[in-house]
C-alpha atoms as a PDB file:
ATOM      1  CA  UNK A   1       0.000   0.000   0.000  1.00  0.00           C
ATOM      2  CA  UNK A   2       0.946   3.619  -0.687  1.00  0.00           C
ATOM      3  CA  UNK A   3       0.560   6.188   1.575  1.00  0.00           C
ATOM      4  CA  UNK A   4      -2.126   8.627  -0.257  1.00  0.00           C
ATOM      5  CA  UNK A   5      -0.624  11.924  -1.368  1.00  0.00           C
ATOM      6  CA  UNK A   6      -2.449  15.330  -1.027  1.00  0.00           C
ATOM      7  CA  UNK A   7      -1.912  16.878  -4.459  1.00  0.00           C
ATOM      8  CA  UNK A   8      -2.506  21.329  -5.370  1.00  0.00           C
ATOM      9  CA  UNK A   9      -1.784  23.260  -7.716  1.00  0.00           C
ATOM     10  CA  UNK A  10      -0.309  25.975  -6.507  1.00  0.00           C
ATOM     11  CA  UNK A  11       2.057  27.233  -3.216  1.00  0.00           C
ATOM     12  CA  UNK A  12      -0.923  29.504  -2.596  1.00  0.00           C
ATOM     13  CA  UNK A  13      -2.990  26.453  -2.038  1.00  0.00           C
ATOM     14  CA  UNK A  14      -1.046  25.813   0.984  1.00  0.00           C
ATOM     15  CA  UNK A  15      -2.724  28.095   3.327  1.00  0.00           C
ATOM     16  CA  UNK A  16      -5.975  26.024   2.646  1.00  0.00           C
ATOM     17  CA  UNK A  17      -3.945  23.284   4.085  1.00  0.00           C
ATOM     18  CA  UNK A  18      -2.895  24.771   7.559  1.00  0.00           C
ATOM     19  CA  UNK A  19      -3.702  22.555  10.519  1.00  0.00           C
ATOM     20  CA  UNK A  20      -5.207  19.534   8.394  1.00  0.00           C
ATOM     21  CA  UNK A  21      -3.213  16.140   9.481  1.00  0.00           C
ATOM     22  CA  UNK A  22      -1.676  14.768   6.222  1.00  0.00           C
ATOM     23  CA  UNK A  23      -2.183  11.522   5.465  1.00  0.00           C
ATOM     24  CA  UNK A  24       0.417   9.151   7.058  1.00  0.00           C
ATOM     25  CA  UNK A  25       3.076   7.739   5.126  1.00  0.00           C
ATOM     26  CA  UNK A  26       3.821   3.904   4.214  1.00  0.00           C
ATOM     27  CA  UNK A  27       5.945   1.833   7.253  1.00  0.00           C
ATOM     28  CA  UNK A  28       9.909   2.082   6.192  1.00  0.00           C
ATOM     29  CA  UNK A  29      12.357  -0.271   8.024  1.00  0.00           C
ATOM     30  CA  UNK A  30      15.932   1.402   9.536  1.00  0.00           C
ATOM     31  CA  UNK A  31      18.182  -1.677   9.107  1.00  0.00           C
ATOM     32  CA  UNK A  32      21.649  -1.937  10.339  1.00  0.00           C
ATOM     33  CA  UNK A  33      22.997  -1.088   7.025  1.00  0.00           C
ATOM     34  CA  UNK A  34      21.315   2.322   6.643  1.00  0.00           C
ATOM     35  CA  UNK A  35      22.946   2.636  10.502  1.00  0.00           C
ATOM     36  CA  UNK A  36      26.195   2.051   9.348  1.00  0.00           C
ATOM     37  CA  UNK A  37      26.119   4.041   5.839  1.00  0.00           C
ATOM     38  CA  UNK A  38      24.750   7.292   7.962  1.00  0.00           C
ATOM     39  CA  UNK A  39      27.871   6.664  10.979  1.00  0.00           C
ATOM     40  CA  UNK A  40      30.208   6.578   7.641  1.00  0.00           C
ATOM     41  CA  UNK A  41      28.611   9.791   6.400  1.00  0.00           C
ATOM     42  CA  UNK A  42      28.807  11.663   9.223  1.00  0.00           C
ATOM     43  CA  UNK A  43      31.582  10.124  11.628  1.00  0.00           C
ATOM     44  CA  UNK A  44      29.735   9.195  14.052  1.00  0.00           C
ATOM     45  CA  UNK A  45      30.957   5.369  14.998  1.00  0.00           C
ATOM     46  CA  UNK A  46      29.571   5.298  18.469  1.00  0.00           C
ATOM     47  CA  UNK A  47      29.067   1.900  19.563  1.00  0.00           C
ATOM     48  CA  UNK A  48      25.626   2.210  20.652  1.00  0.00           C
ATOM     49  CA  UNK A  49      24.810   2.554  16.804  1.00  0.00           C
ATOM     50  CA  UNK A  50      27.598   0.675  14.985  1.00  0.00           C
ATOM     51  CA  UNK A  51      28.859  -2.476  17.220  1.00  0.00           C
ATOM     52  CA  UNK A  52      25.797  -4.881  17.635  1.00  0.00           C
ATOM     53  CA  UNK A  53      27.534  -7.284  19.553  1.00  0.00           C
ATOM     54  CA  UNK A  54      28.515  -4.312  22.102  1.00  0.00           C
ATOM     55  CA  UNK A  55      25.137  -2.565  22.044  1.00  0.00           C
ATOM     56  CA  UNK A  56      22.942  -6.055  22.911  1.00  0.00           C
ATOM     57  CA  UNK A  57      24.890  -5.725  26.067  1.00  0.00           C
ATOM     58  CA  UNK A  58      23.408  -1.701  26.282  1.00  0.00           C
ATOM     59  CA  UNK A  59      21.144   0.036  27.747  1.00  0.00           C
ATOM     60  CA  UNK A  60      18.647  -0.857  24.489  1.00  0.00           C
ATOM     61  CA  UNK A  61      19.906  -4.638  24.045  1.00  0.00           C
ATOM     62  CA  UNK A  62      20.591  -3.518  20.402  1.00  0.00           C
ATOM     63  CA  UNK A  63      21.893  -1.041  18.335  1.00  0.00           C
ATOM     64  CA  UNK A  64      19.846   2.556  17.915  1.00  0.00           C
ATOM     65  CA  UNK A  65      19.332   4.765  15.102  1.00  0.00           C
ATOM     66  CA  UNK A  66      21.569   8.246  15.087  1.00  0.00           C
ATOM     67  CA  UNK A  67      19.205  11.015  16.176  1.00  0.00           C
ATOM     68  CA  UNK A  68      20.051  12.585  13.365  1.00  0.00           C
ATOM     69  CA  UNK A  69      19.530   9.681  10.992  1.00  0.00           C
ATOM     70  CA  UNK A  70      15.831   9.586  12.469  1.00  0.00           C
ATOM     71  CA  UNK A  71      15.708  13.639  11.332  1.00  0.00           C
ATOM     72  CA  UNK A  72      16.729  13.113   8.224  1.00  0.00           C
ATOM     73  CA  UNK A  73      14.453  10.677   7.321  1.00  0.00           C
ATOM     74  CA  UNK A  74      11.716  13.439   7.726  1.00  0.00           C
ATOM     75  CA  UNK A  75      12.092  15.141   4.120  1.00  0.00           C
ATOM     76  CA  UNK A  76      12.002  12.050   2.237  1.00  0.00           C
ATOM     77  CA  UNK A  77       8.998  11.020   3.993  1.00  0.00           C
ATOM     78  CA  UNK A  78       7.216  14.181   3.974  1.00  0.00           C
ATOM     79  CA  UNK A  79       7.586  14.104   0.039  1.00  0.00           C
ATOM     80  CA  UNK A  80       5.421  11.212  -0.139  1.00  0.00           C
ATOM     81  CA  UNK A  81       2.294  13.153   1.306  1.00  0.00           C
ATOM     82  CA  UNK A  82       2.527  16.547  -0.530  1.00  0.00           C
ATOM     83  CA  UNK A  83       3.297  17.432  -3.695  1.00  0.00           C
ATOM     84  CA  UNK A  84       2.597  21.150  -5.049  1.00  0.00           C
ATOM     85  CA  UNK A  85       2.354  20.943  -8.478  1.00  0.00           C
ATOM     86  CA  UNK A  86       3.332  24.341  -9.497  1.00  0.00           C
ATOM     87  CA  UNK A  87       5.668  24.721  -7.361  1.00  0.00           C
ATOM     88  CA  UNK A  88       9.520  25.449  -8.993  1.00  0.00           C
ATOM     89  CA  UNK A  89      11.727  24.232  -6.160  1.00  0.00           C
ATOM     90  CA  UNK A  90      10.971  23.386  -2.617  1.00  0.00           C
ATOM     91  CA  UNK A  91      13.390  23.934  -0.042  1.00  0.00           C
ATOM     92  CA  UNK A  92      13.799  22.823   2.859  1.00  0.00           C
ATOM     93  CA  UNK A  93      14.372  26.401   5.151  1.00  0.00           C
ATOM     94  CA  UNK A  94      15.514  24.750   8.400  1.00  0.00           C
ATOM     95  CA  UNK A  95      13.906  24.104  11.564  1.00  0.00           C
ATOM     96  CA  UNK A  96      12.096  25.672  14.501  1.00  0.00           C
ATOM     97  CA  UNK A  97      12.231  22.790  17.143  1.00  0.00           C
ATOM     98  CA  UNK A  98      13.102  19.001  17.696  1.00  0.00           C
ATOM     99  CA  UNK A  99      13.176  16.233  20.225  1.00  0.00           C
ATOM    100  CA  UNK A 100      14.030  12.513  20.058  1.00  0.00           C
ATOM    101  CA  UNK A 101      11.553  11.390  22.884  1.00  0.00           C
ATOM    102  CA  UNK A 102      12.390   7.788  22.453  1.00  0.00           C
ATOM    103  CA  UNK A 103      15.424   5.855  20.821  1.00  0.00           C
ATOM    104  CA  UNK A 104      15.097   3.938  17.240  1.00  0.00           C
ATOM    105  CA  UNK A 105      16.041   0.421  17.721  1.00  0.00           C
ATOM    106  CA  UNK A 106      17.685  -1.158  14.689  1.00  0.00           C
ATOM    107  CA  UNK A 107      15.417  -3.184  12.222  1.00  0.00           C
ATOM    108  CA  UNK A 108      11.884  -0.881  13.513  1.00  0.00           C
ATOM    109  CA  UNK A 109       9.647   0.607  10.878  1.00  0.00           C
ATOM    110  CA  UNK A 110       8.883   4.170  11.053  1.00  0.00           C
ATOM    111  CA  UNK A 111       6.029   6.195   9.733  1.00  0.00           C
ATOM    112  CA  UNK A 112       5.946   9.799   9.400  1.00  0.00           C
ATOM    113  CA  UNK A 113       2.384  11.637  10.572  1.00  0.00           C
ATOM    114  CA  UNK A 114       2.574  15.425  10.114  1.00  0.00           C
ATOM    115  CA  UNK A 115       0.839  18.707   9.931  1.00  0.00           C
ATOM    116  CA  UNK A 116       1.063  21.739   8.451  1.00  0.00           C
ATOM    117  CA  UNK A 117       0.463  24.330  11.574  1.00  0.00           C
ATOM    118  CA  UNK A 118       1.628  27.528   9.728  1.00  0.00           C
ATOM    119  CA  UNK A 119       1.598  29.179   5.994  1.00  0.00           C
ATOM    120  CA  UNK A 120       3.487  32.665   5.771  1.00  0.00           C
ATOM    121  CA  UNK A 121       4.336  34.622   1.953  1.00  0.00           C
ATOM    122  CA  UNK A 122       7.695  35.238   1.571  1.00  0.00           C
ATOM    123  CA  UNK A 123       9.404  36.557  -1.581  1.00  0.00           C
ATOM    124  CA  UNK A 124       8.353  34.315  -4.183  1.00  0.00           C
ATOM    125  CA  UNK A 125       6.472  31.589  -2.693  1.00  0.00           C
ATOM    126  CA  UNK A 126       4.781  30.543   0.869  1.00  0.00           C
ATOM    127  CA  UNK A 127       6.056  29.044   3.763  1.00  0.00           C
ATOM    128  CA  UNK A 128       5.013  26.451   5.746  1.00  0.00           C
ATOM    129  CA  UNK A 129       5.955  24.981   9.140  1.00  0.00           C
ATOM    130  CA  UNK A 130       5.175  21.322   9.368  1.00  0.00           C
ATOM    131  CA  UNK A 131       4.935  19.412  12.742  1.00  0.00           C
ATOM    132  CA  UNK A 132       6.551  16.623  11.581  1.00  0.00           C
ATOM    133  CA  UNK A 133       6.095  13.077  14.196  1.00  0.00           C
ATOM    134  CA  UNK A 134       7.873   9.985  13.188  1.00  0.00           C
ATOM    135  CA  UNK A 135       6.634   7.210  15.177  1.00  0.00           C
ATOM    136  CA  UNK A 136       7.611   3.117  15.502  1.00  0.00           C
ATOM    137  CA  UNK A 137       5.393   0.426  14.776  1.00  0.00           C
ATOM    138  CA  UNK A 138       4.131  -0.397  18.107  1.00  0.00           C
ATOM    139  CA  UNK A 139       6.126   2.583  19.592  1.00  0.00           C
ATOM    140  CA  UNK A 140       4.812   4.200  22.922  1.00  0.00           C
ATOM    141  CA  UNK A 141       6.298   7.724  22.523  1.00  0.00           C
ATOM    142  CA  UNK A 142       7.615   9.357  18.720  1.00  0.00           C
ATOM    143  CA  UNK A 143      11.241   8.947  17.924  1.00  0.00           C
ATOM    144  CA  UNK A 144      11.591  12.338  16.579  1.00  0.00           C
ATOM    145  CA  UNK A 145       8.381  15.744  16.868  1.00  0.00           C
ATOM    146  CA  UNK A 146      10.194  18.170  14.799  1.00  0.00           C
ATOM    147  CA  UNK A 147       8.869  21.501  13.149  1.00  0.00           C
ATOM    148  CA  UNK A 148      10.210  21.698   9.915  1.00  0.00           C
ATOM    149  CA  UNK A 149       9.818  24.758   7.712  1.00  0.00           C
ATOM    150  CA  UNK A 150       9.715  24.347   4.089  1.00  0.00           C
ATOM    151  CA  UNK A 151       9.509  27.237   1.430  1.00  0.00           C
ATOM    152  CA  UNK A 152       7.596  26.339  -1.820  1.00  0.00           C
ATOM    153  CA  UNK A 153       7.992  28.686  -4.377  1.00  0.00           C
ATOM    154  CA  UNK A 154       6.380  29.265  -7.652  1.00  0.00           C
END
């Protein structure tokens, strides 16, 4: 199944959009290979992500997603459940808040639910602010609650 995708036709059709919850997206797995390829990107080797031998002796009995891994998954995701048609370029502007409430054990599937809470003009386009919660199947507490701003322009 694919997660449904909330199509317009313009940035301007964002504002229509503010505090609607977007569909969710599909379930993606975070294997131990997508671990390791993120520690080589960014340096980060700590055991607690990269050793599972080490980290089934932890405080998690396995290995756990970077924090950051779990924030970048958020754009990819996010993709999946909006697309502006006339929009030129979307970028992504930066970000306003986020937490890691609970870790992201190695081989979970994550969803992304999210909401747009806030549509402002700027030069060229509209900005949005998107309360972005990635959650585990069968999690108790979200892995990452980030607002994201995006800029859509036309």
């Amino acid at each position: 199944m694919t997660a449904a995708l909330v199509t317009r036709q313009s940035p301007n059709d964002l504002y229509e959009l503010v505090e609607v919850e977007l569909p969710l997206t599909d379930w993606v797995t975070v294997e131990q290979d997508r671990i390791d390829q993120f520690a080589d990107a960014t340096g980060d080797h700590q055991w607690i992500h990269v050793d599972p031998q080490r980290a089934s002796t932890g405080p998690y009995g396995k290995p756990i997603a970077h924090g950051y891994l779990s924030l970048s998954l958020l754009g990819p995701l996010f993709a999946n459940v909006l697309e502006i048609v006339g929009a030129s370029m979307v970028v992504n502007y930066g970000l306003e808040k986020v937490r890691f409430p609970a870790p992201l054990p190695v081989d979970s599937k994550v969803r992304l639910a999210s909401k747009i809470i806030s549509a402002t003009e700027v030069t060229g386009g509209v900005q949005i602010v998107v309360r972005a919660t990635l959650e585990t199947e069968g999690g108790s507490k979200p892995i990452c609650v980030a607002d994201a701003v995006f800029r859509y322009f036309a």
